[in-house]
Structures are given as structure tokens and as C-alpha cells.
Protein backbone atom coordinates (compact mmCIF):
# COMPACT_ATOMS: atom_id res chain seq x y z
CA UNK A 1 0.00 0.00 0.00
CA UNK A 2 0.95 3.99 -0.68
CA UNK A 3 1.31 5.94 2.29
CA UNK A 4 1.06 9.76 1.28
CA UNK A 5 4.18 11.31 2.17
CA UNK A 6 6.19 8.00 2.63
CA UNK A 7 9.83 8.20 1.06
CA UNK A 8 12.48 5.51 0.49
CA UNK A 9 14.42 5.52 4.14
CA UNK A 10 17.87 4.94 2.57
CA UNK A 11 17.52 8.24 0.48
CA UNK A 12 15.50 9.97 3.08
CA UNK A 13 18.55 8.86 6.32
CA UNK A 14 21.58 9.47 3.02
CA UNK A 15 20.89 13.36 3.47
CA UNK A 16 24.09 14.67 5.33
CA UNK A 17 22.75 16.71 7.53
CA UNK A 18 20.73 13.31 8.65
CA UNK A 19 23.50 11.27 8.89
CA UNK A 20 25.19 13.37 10.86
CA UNK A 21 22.77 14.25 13.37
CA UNK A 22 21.98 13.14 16.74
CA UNK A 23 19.09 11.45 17.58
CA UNK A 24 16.42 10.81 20.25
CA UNK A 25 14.35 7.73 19.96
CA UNK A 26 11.04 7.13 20.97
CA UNK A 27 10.70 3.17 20.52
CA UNK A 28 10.28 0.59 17.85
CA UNK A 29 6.85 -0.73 18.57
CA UNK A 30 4.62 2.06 16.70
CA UNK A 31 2.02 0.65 14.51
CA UNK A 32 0.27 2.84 11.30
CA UNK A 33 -3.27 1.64 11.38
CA UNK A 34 -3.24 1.32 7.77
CA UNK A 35 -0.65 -1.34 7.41
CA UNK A 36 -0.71 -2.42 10.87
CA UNK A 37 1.80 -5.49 10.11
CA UNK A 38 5.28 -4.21 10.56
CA UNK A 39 6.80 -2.09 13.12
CA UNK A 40 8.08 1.29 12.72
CA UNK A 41 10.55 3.00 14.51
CA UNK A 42 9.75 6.92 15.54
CA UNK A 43 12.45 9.17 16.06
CA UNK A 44 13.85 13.12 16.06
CA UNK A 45 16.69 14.72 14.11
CA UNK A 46 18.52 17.40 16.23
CA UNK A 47 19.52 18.80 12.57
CA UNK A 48 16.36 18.99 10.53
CA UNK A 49 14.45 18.98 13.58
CA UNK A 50 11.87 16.42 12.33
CA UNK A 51 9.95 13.47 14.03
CA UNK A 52 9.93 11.30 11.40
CA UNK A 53 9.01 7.19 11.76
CA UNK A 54 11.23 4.78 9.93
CA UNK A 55 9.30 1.18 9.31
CA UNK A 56 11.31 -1.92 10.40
CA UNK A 57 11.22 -4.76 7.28
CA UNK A 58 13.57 -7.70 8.38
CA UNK A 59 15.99 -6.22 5.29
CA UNK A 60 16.29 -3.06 7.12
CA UNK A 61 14.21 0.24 7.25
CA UNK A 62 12.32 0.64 3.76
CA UNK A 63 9.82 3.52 4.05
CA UNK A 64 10.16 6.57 6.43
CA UNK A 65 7.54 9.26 6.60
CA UNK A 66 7.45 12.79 8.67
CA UNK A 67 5.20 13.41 11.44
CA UNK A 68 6.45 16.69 12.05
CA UNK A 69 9.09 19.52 12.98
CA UNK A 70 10.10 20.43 16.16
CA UNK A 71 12.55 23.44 16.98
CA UNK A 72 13.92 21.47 19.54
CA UNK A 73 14.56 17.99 21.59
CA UNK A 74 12.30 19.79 24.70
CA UNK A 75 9.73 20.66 22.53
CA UNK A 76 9.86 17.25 20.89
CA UNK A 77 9.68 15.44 23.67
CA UNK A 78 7.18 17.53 25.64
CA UNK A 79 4.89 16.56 22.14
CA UNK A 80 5.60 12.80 22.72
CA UNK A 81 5.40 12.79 26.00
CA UNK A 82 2.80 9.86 27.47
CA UNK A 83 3.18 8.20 24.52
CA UNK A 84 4.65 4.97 26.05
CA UNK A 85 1.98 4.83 28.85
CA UNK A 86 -1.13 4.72 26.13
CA UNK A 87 0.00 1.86 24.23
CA UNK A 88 -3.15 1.53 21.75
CA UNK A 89 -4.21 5.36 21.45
CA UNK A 90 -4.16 6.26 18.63
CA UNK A 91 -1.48 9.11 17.62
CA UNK A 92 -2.27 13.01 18.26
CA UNK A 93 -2.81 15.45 15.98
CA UNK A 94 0.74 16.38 14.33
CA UNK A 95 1.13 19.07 12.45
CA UNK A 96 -2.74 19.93 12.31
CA UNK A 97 -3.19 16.22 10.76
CA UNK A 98 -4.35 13.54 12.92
CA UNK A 99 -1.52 10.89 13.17
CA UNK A 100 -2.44 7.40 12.29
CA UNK A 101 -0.54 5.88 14.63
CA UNK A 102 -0.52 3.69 17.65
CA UNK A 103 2.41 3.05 20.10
């Protein structure tokens, strides 16, 4: 299936300023309720400042989408915050768009 915004996650994590950048995780157990078969990984870029979820095919990450940008790790992480605890709700809104996501 398409996912609107979805990019190929080599290209997406080959930008330099992605590479480079350090990065604060927020699990590997997120589910998109579309495709709710493999995991995805959910992460922000200190550099590009975006949230961005990378999914987790046994050959490696193949499709990455952004959730958002954040000007910050605080403000990132005061947006995910509670995440963790509400295992099954379903993802806020992000960017004015509701996320499709569970945790």
C-alpha cells in the first residue's frame, strides 16, 4: 500500500545533515493503522528537527515518513510525552493532521 508522504528511508537517512545528526528515539513498537503489520521506529533529528518514523522490514528500514518539525529535543519530547503509557491510542494530531498511529 501507498502511504502519502512516505519516502524511500535509505535516500530519506543518506541526506548529510541526517546522517550526521543526533538522535532521540522514541521506541520501535509504533504501529500505522493502515498497514498495521510491521513495526516502525519513531524518532527526532537534532539537525532537521523532524519526528519522522522509519518502518522496520527484516531487510532493514524501507519507508520513512514525517510526522512533524520540532525546533527542539524539549519541545519534541514535551509533544511525545505519554506516549509509552497509552500503548493503543491512537497518535495526536501532528502538524494539524491527525496521526495514524498507535504506540
Amino acid at each position: 500500500m501507498d502511504l502519502p508522504g512516505a519516502r524511500d528511508c535509505r535516500a530519506f537517512l543518506a541526506d548529510p545533515r541526517r546522517r550526521a545528526s543526533e538522535e532521540v528515539d522514541f521506541g520501535v513498537r509504533w504501529r500505522h493503522l493502515a498497514e498495521p503489520g510491521l513495526p516502525w521506529r519513531v524518532s527526532w533529528l537534532a539537525a532537521t528537527g523532524e519526528l519522522y518514523a522509519a518502518e522496520l522490514a527484516p531487510e532493514g528500514p524501507r519507508r520513512c515518513l514525517v510526522l512533524g518539525r520540532f525546533p527542539d529535543r524539549d519541545a519534541a519530547e514535551a509533544f511525545m510525552a505519554g506516549w509509552a503509557d497509552r500503548p493503543r491510542a491512537v497518535g495526536p494530531l501532528v502538524n494539524g493532521v491527525e496521526a495514524p498511529w498507535t504506540g
